[in-house]
N, C-alpha and C. Protein backbone atom coordinates (compact mmCIF):
# COMPACT_ATOMS: atom_id res chain seq x y z
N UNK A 1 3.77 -12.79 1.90
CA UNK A 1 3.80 -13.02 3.33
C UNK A 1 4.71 -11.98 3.98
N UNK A 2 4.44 -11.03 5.22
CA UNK A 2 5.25 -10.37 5.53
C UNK A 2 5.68 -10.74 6.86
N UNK A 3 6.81 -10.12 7.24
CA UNK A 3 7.22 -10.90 8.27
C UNK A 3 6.88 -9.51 9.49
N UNK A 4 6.95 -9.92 10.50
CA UNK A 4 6.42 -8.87 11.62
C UNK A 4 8.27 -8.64 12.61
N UNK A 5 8.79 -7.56 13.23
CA UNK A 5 9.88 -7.17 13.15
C UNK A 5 9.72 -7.96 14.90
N UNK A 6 10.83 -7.91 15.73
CA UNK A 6 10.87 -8.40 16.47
C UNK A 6 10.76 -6.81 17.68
N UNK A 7 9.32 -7.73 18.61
CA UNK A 7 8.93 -6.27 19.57
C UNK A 7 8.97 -7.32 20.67
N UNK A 8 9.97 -6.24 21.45
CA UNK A 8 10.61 -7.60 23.28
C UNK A 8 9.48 -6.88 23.85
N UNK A 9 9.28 -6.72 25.40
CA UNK A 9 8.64 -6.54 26.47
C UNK A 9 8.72 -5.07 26.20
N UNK A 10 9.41 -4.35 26.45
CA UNK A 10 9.38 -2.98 26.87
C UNK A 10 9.09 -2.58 25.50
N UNK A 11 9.35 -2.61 24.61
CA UNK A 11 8.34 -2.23 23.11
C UNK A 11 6.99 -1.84 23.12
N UNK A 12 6.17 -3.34 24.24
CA UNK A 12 5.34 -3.55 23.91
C UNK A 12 4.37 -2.90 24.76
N UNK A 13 5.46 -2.53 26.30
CA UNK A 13 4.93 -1.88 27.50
C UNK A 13 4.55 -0.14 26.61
N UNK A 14 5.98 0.36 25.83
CA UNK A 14 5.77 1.22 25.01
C UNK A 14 4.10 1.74 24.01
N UNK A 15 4.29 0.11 23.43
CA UNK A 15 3.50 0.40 22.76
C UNK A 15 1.44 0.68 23.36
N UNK A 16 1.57 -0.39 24.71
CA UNK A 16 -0.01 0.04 25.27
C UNK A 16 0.27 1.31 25.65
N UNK A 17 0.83 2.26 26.17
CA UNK A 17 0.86 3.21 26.73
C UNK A 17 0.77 4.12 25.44
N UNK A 18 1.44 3.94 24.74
CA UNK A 18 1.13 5.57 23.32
C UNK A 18 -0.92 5.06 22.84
N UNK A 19 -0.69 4.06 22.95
CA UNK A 19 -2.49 3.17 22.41
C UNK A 19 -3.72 4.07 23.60
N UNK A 20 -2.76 3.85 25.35
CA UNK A 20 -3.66 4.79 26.02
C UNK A 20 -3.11 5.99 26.20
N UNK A 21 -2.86 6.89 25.00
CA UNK A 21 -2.56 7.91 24.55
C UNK A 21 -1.33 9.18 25.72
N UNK A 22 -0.90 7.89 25.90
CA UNK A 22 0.57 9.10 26.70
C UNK A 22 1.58 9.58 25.89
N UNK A 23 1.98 11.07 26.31
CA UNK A 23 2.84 11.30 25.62
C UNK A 23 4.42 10.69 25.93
N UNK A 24 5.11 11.04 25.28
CA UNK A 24 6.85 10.69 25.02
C UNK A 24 7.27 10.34 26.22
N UNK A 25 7.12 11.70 26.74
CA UNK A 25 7.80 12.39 28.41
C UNK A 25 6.96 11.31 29.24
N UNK A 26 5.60 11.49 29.36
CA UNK A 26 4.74 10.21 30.55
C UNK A 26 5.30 8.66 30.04
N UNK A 27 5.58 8.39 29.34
CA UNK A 27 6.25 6.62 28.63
C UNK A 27 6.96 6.66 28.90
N UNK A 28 8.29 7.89 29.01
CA UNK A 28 9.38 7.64 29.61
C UNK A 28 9.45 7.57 30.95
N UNK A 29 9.12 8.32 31.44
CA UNK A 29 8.58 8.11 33.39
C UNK A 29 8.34 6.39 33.95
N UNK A 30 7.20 6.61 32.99
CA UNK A 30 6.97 4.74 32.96
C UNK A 30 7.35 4.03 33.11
N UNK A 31 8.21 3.84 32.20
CA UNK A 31 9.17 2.75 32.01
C UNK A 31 10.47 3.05 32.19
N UNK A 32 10.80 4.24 32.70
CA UNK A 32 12.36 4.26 33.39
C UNK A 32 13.44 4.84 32.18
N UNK A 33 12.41 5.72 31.41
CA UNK A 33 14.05 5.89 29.86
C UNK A 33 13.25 7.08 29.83
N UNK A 34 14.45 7.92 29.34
CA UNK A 34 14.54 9.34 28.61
C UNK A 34 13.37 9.16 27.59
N UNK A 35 12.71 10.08 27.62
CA UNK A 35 12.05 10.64 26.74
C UNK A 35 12.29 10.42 24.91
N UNK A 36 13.75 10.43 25.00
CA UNK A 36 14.18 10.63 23.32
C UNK A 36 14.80 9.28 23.17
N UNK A 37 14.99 8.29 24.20
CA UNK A 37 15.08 6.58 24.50
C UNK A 37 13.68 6.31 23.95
N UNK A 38 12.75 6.29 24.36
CA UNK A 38 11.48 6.23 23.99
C UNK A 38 11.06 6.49 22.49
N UNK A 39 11.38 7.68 22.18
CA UNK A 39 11.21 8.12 20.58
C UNK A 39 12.05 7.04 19.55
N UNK A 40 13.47 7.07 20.38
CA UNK A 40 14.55 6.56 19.42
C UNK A 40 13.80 4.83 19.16
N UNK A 41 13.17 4.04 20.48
CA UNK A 41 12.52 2.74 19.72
C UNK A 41 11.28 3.17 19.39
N UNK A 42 10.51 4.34 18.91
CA UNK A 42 9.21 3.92 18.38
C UNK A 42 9.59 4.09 16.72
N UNK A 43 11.05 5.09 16.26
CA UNK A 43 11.27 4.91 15.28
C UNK A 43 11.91 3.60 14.94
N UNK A 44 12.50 2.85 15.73
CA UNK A 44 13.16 1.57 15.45
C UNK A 44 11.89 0.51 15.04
N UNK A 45 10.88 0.60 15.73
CA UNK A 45 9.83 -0.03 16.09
C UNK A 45 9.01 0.15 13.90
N UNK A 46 9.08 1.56 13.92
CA UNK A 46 8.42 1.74 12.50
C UNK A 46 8.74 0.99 11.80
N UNK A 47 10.47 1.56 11.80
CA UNK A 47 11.58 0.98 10.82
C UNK A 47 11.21 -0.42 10.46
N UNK A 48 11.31 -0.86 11.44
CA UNK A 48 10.77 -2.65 11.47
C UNK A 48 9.36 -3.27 10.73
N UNK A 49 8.58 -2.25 10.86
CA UNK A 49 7.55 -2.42 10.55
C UNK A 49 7.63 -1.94 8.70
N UNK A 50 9.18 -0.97 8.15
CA UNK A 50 8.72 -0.56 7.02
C UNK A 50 7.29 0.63 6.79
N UNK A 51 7.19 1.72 7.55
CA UNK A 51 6.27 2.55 8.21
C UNK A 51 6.75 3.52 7.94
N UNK A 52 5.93 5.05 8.16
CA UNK A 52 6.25 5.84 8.14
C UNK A 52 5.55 6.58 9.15
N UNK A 53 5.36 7.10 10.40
CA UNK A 53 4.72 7.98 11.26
C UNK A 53 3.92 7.11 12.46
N UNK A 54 3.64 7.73 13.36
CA UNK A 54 3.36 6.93 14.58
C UNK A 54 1.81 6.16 14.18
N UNK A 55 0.93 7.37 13.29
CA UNK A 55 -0.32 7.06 12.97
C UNK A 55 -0.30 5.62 12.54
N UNK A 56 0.84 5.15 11.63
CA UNK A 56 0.90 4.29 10.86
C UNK A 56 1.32 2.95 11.83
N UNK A 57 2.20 3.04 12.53
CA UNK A 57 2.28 2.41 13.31
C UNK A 57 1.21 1.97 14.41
N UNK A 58 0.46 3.10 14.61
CA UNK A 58 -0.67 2.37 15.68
C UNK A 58 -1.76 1.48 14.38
N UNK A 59 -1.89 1.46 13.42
CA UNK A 59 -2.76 1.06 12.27
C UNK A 59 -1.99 -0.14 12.06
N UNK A 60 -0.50 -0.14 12.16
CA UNK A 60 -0.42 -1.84 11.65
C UNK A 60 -0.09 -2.20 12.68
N UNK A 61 0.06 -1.98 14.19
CA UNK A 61 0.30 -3.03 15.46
C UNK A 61 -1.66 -3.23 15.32
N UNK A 62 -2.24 -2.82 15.59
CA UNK A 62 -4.16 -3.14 15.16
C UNK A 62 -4.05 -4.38 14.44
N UNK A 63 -3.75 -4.24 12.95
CA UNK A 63 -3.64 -5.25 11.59
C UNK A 63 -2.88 -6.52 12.15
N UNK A 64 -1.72 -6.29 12.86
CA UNK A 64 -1.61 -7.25 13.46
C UNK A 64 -1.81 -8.23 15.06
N UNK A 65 -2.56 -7.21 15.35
CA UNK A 65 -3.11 -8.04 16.51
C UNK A 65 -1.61 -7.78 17.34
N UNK A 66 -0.89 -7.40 17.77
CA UNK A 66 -0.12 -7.08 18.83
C UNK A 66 -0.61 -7.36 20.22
N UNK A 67 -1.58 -5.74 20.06
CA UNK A 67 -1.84 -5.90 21.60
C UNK A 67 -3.50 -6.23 21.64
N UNK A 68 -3.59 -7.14 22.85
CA UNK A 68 -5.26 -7.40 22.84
C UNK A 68 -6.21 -6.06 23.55
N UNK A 69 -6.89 -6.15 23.29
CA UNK A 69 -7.71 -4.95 23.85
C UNK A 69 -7.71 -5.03 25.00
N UNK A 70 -8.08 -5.49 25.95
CA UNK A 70 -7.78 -5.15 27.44
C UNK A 70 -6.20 -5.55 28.04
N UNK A 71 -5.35 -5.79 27.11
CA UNK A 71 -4.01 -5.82 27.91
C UNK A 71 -3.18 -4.32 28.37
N UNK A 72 -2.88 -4.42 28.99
CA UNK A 72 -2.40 -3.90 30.17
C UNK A 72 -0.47 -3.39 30.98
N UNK A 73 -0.37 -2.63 31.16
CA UNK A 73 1.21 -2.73 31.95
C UNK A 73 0.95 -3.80 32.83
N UNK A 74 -0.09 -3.95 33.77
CA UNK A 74 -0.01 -5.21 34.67
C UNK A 74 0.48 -6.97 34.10
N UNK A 75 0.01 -6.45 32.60
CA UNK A 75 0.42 -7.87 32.15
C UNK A 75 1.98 -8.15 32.08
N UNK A 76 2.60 -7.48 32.40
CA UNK A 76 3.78 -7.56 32.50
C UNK A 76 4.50 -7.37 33.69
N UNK A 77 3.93 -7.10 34.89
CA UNK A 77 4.03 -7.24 36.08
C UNK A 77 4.70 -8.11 36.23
């Protein structure tokens, strides 16, 4: 049984936005953080996950059902 790492709100705002393929710099705009704020949780985000590379990471937030297919930044509005 594995356990899934703990992803708050802005993780997750993180995470639809790299899914609709923005880079570093546009996620950071986004959501109000530096560019290398951004990097520094998608490696925290791996870490958690026990991962290695972003590829990998978009392959097991999928496996686990994270984000639903039409969710959205609005969902967090």
């Amino acid at each position: 049984m594995s356990v899934e790492p703990r992803v708050d709100e802005l993780d997750m705002k993180i995470l639809i936005l790299m899914r609709d393929g923005y880079p570093d710099v546009a996620i950071g705009r986004k959501v109000s953080l530096s560019h290398r704020t951004v990097q520094r949780r998608i490696c925290r985000m791996m870490d958690g996950f026990g991962i290695v590379g972003r590829f990998a990471l978009g392959l097991r937030v999928a496996e686990s059902q994270l984000l639903e297919e039409n969710e959205s930044l609005d969902t967090f509005a």
